[in-house]
PDB file of N, CA and C in Angstrom:
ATOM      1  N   UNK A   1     -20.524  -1.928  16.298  1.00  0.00           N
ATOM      2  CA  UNK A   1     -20.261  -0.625  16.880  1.00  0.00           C
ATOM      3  C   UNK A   1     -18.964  -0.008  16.381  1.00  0.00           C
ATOM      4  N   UNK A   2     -18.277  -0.839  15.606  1.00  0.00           N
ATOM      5  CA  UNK A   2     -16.735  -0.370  15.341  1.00  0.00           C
ATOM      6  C   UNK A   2     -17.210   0.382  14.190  1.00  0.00           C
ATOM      7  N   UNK A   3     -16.440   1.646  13.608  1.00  0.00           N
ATOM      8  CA  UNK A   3     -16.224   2.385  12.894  1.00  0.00           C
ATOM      9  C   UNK A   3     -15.873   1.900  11.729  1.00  0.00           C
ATOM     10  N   UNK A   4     -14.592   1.224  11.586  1.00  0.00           N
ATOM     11  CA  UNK A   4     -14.427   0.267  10.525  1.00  0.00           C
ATOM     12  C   UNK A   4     -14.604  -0.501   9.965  1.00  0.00           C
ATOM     13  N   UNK A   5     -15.643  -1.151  10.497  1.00  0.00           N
ATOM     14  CA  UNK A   5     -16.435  -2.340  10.394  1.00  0.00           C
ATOM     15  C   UNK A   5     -17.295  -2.254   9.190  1.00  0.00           C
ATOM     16  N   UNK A   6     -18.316  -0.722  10.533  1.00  0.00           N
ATOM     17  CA  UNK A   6     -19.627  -0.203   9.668  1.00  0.00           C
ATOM     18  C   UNK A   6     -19.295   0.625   8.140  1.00  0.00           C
ATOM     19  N   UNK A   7     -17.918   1.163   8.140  1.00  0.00           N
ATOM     20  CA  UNK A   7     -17.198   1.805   6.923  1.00  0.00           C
ATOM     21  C   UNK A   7     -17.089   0.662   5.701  1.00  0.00           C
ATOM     22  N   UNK A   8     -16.532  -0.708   6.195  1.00  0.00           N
ATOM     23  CA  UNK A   8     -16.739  -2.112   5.553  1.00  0.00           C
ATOM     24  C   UNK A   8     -17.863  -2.364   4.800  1.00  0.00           C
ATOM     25  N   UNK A   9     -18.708  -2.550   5.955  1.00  0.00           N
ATOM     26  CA  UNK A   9     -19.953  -2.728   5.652  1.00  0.00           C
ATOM     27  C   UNK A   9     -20.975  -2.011   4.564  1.00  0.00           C
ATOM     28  N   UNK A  10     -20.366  -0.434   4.578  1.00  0.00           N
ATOM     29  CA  UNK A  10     -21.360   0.802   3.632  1.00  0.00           C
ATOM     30  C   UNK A  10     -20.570   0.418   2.733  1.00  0.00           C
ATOM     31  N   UNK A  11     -19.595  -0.046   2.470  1.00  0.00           N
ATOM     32  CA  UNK A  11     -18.493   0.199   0.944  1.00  0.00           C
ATOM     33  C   UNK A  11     -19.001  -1.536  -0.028  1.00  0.00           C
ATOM     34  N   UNK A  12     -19.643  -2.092   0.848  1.00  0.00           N
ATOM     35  CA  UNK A  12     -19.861  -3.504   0.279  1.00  0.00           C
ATOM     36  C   UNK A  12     -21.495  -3.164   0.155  1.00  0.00           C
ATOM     37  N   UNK A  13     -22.085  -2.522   0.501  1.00  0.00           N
ATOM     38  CA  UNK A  13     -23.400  -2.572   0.347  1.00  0.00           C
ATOM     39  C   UNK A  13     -23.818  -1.693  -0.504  1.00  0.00           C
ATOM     40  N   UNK A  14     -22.731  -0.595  -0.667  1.00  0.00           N
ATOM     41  CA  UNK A  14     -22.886   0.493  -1.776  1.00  0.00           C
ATOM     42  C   UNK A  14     -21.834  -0.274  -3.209  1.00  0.00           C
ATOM     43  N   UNK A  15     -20.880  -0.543  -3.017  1.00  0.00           N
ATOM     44  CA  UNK A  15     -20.360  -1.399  -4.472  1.00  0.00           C
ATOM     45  C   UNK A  15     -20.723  -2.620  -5.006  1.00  0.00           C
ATOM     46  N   UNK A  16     -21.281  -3.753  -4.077  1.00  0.00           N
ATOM     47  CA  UNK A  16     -21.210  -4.996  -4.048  1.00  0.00           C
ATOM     48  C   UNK A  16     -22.890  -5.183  -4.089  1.00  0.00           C
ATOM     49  N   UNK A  17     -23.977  -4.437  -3.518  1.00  0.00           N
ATOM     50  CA  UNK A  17     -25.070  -4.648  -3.063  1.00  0.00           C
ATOM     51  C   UNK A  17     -25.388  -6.243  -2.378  1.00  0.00           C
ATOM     52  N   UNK A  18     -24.765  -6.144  -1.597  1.00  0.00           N
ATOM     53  CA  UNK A  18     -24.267  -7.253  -0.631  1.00  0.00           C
ATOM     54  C   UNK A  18     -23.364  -6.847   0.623  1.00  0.00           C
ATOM     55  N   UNK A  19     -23.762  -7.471   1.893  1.00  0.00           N
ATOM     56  CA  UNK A  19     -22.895  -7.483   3.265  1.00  0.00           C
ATOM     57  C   UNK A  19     -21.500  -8.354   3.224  1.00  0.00           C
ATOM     58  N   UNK A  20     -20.476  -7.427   3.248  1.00  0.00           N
ATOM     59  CA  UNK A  20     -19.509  -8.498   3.575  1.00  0.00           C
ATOM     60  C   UNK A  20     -19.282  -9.890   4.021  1.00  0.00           C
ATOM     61  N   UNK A  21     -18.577 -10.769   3.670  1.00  0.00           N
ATOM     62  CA  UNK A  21     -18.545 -12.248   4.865  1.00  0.00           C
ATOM     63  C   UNK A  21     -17.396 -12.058   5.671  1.00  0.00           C
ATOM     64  N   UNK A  22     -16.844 -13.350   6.070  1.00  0.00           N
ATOM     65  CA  UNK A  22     -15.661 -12.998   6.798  1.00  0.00           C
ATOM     66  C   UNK A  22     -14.680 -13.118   6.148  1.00  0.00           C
ATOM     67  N   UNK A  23     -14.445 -13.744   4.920  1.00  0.00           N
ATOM     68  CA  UNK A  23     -12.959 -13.256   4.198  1.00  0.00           C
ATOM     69  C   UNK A  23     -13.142 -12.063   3.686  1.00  0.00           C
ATOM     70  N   UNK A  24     -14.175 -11.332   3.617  1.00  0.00           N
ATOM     71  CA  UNK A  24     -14.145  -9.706   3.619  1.00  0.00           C
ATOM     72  C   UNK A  24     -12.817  -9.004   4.518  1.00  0.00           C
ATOM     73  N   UNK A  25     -13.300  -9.268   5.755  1.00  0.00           N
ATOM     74  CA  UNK A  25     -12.891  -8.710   7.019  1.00  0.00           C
ATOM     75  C   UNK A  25     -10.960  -9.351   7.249  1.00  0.00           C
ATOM     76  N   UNK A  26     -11.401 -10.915   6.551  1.00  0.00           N
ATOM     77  CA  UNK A  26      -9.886 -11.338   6.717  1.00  0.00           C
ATOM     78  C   UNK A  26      -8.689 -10.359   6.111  1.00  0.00           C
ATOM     79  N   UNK A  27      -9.422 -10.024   4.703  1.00  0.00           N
ATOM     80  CA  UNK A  27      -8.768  -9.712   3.799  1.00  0.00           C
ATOM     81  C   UNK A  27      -8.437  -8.177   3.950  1.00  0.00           C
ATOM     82  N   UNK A  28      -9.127  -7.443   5.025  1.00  0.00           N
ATOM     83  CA  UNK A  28      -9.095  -6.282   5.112  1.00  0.00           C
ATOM     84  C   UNK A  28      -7.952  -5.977   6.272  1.00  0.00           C
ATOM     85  N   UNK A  29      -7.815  -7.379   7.083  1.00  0.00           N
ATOM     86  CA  UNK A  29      -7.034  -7.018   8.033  1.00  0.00           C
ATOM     87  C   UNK A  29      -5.916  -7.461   7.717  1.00  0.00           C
ATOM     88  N   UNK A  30      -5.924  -8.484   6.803  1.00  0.00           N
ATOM     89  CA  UNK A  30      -4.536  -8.660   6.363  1.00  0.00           C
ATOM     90  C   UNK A  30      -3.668  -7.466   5.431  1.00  0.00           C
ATOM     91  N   UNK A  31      -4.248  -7.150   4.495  1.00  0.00           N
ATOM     92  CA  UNK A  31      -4.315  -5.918   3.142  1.00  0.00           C
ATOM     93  C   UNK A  31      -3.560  -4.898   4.482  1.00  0.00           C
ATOM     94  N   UNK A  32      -4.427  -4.459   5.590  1.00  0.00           N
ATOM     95  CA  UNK A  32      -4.379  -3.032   6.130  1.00  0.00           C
ATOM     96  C   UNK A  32      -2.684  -3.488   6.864  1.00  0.00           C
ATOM     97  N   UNK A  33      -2.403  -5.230   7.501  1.00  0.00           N
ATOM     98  CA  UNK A  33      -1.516  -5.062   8.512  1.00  0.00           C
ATOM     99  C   UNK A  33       0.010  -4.774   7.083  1.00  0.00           C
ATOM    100  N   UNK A  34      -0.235  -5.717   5.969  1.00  0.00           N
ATOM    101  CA  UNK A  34       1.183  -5.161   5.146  1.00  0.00           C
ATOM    102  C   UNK A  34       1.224  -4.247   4.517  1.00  0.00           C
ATOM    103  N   UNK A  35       0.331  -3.296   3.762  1.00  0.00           N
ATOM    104  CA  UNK A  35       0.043  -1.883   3.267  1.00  0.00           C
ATOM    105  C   UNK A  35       0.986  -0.742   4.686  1.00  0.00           C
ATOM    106  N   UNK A  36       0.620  -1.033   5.927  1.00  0.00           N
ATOM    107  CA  UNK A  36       0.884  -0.206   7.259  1.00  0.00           C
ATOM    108  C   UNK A  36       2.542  -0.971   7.161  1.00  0.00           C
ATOM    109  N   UNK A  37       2.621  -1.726   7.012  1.00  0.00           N
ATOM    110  CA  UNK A  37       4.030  -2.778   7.107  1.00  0.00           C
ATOM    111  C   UNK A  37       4.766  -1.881   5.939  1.00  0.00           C
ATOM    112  N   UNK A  38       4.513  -2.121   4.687  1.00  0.00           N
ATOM    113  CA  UNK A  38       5.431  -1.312   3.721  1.00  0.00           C
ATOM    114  C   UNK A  38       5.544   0.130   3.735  1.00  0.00           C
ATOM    115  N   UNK A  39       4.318   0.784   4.673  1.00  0.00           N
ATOM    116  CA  UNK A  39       4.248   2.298   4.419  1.00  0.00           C
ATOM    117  C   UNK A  39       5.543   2.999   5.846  1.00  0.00           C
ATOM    118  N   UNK A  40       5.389   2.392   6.899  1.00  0.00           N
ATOM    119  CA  UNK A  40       6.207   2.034   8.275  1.00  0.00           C
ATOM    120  C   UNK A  40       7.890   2.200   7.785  1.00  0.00           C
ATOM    121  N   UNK A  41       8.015   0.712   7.707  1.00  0.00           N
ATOM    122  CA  UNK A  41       9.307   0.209   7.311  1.00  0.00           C
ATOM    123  C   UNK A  41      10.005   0.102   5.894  1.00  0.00           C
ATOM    124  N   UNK A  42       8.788   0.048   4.523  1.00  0.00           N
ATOM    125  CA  UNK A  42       9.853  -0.077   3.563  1.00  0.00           C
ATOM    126  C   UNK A  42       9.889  -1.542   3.222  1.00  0.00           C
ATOM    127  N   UNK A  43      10.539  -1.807   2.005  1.00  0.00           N
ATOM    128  CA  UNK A  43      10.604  -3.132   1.245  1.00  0.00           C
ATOM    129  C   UNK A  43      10.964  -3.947   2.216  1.00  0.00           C
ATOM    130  N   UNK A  44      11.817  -3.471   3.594  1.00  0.00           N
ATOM    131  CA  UNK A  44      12.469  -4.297   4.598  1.00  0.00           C
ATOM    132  C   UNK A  44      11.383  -4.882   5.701  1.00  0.00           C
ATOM    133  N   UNK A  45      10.070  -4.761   5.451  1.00  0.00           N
ATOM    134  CA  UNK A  45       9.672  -4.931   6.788  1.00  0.00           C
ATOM    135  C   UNK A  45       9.812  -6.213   6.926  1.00  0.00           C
ATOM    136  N   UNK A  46       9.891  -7.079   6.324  1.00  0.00           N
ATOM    137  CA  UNK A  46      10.131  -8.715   7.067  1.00  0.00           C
ATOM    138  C   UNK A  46      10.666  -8.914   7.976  1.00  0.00           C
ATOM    139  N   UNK A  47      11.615  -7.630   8.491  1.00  0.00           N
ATOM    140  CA  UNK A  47      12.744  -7.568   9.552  1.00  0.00           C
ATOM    141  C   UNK A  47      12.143  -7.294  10.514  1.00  0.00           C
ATOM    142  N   UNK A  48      11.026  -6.228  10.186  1.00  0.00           N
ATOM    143  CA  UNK A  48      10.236  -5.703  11.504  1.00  0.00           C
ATOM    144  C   UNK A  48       9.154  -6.150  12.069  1.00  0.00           C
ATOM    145  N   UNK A  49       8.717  -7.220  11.427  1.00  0.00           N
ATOM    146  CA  UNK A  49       7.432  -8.023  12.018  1.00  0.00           C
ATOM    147  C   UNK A  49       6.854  -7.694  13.314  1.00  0.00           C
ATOM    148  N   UNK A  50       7.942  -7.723  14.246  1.00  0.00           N
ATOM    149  CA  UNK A  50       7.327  -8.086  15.978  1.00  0.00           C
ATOM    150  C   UNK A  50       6.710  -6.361  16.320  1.00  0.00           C
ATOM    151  N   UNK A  51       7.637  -5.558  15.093  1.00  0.00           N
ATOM    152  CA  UNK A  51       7.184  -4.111  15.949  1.00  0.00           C
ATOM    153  C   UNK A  51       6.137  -3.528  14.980  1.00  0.00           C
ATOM    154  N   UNK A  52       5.290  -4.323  14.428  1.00  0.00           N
ATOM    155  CA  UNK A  52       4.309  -3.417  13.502  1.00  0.00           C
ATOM    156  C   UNK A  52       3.086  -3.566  14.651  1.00  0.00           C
ATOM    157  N   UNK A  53       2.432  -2.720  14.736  1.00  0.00           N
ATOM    158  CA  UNK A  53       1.314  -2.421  15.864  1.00  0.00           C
ATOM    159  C   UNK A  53       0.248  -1.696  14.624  1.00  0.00           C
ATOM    160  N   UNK A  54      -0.947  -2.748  14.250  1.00  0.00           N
ATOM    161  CA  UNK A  54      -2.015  -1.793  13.543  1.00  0.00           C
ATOM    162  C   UNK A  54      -3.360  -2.430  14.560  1.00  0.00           C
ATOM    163  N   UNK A  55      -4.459  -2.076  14.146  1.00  0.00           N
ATOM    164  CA  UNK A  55      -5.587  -2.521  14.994  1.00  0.00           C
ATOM    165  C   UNK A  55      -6.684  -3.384  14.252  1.00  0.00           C
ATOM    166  N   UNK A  56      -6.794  -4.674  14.455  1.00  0.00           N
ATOM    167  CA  UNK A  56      -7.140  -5.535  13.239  1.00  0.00           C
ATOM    168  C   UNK A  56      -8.969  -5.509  13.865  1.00  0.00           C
ATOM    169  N   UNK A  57      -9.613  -5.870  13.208  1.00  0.00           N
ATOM    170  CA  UNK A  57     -11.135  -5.918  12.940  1.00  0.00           C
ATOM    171  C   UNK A  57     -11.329  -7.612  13.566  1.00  0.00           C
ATOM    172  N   UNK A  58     -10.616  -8.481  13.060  1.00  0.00           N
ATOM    173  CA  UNK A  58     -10.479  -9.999  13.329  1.00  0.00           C
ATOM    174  C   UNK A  58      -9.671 -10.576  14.220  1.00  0.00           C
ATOM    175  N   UNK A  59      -8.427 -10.375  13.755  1.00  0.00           N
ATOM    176  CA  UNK A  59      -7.305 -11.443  14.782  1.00  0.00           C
ATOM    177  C   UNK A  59      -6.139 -10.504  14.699  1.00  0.00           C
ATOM    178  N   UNK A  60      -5.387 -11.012  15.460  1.00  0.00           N
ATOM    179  CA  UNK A  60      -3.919 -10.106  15.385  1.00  0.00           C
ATOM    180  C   UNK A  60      -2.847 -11.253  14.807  1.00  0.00           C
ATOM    181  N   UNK A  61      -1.847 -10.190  14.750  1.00  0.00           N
ATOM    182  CA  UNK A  61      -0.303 -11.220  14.223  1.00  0.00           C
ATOM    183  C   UNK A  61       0.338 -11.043  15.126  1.00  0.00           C
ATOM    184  N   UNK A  62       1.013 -11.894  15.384  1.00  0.00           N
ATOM    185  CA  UNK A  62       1.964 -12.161  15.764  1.00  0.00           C
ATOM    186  C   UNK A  62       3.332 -13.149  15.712  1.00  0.00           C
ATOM    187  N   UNK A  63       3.967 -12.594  13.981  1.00  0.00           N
ATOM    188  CA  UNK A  63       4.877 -13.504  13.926  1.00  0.00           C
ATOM    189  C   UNK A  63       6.414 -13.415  14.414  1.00  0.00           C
ATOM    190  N   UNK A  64       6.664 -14.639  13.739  1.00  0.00           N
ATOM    191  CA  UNK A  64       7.888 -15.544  14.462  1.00  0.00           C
ATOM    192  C   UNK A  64       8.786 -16.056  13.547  1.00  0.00           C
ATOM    193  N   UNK A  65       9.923 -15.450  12.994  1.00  0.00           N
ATOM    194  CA  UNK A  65      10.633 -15.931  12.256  1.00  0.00           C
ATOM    195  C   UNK A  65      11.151 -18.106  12.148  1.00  0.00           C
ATOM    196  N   UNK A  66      10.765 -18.528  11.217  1.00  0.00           N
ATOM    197  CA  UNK A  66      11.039 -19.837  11.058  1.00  0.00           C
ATOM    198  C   UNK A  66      12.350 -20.185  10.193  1.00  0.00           C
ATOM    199  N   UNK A  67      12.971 -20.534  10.862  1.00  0.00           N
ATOM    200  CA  UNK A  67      14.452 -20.619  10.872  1.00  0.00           C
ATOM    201  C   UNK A  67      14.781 -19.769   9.697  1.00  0.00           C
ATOM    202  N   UNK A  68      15.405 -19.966   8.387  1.00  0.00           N
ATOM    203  CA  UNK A  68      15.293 -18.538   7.291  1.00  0.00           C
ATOM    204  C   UNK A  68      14.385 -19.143   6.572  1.00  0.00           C
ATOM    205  N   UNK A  69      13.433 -19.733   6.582  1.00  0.00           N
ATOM    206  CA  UNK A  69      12.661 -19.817   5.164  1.00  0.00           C
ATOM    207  C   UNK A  69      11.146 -18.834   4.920  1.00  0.00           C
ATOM    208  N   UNK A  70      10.729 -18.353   6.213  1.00  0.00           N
ATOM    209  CA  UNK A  70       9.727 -17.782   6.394  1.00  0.00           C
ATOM    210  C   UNK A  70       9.523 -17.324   7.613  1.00  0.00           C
ATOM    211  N   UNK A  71       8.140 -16.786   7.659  1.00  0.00           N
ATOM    212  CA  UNK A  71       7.262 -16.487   8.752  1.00  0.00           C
ATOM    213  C   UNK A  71       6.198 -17.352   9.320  1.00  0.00           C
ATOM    214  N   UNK A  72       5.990 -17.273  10.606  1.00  0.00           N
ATOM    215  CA  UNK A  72       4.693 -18.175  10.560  1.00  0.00           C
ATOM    216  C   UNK A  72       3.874 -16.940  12.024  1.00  0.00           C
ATOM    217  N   UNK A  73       2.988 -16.659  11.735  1.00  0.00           N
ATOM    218  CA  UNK A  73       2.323 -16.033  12.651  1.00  0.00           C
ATOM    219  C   UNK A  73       1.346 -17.131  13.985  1.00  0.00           C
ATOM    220  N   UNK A  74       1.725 -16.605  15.442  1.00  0.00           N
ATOM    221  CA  UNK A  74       1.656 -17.579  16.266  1.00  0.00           C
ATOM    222  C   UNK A  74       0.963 -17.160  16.855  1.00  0.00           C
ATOM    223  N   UNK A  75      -0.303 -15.931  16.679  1.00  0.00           N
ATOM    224  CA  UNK A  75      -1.620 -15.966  17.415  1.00  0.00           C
ATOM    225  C   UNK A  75      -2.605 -16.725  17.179  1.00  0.00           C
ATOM    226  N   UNK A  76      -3.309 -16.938  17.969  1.00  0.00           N
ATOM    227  CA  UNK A  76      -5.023 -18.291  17.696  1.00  0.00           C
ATOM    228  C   UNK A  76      -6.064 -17.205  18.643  1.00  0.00           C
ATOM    229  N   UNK A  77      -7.207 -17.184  17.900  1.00  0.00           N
ATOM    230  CA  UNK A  77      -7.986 -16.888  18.131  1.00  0.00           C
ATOM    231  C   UNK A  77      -9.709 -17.941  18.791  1.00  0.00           C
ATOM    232  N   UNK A  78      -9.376 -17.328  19.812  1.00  0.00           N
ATOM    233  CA  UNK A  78     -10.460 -18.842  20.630  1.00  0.00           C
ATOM    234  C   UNK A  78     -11.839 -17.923  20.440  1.00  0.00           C
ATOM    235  N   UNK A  79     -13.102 -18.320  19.942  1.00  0.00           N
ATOM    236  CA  UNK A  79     -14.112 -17.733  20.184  1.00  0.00           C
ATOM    237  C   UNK A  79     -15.026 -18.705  20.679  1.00  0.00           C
ATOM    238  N   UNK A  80     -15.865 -17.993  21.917  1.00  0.00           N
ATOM    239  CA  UNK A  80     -16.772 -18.922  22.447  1.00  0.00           C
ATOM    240  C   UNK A  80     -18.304 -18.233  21.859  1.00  0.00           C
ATOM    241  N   UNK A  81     -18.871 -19.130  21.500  1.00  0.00           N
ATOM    242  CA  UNK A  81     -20.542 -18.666  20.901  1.00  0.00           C
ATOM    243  C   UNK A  81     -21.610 -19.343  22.459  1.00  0.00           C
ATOM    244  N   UNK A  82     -22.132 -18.346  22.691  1.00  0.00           N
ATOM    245  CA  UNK A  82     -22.770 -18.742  23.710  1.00  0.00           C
ATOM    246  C   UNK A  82     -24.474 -17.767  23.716  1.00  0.00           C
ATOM    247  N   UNK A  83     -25.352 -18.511  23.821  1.00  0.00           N
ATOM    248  CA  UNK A  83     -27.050 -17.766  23.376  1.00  0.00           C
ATOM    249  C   UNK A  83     -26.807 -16.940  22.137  1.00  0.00           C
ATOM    250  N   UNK A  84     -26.240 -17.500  21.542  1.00  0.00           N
ATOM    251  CA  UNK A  84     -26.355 -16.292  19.899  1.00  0.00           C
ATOM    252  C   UNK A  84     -25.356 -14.921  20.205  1.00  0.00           C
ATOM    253  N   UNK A  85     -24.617 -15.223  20.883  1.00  0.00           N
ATOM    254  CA  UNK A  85     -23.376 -14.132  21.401  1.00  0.00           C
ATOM    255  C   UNK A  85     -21.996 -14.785  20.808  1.00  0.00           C
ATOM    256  N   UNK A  86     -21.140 -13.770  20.464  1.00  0.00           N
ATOM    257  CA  UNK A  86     -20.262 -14.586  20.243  1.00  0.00           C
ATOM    258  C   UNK A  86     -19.634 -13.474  21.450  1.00  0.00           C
ATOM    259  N   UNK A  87     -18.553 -14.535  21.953  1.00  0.00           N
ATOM    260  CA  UNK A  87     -17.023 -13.747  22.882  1.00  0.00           C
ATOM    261  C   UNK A  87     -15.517 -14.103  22.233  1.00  0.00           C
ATOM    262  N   UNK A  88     -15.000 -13.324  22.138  1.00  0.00           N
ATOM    263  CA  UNK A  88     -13.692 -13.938  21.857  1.00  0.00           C
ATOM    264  C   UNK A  88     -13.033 -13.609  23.190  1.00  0.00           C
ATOM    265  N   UNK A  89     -12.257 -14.623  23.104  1.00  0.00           N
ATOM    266  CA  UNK A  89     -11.410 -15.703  24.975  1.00  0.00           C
ATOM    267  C   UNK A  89     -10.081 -14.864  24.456  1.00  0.00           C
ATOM    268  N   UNK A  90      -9.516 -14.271  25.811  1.00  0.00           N
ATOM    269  CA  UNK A  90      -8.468 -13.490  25.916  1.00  0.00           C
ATOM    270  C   UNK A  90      -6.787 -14.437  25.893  1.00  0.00           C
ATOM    271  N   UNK A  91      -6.358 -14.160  25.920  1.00  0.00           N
ATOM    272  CA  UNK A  91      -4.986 -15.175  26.022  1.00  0.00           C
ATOM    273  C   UNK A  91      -4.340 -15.009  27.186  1.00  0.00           C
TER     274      UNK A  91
END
């Protein structure tokens, strides 16, 4: 039902003649959260991590600076599959 999804979906079925998988979708939400990250903040966003707000298709971020050597993003995504449904479990 999502907009972006089905936009996903026509751009892989019209270039690819094939349906996306899920590193489709990974890759789209990752691509969209640092593309929005550099367009936002600038070469600096590493600084701004906690305040980038985009709307992901898959999972969200939420990182956490690790002492100076990096980032490590500290959301988990729980999904329960239940009769051929999937739910994803709230936090």
């Amino acid at each position: 039902k999502d907009n972006t999804v089905k936009k996903i979906v026509e751009f892989f079925q019209q270039n690819y003649k094939t349906d996306p998988d899920l590193l489709a979708f990974q890759g789209y939400d990752i691509a969209w959260y640092f593309i929005h990250a550099l367009h936002e903040f600038g070469t600096d966003f590493l600084y701004c991590l906690r305040e980038i707000q985009t709307r992901p298709i898959q999972t969200k971020y939420k990182f956490r600076q690790i002492d100076r050597n990096g980032w490590e993003n500290q959301h988990w995504e729980i999904i329960r599959y239940d009769n051929y449904s999937i739910y994803r479990i709230e936090e």
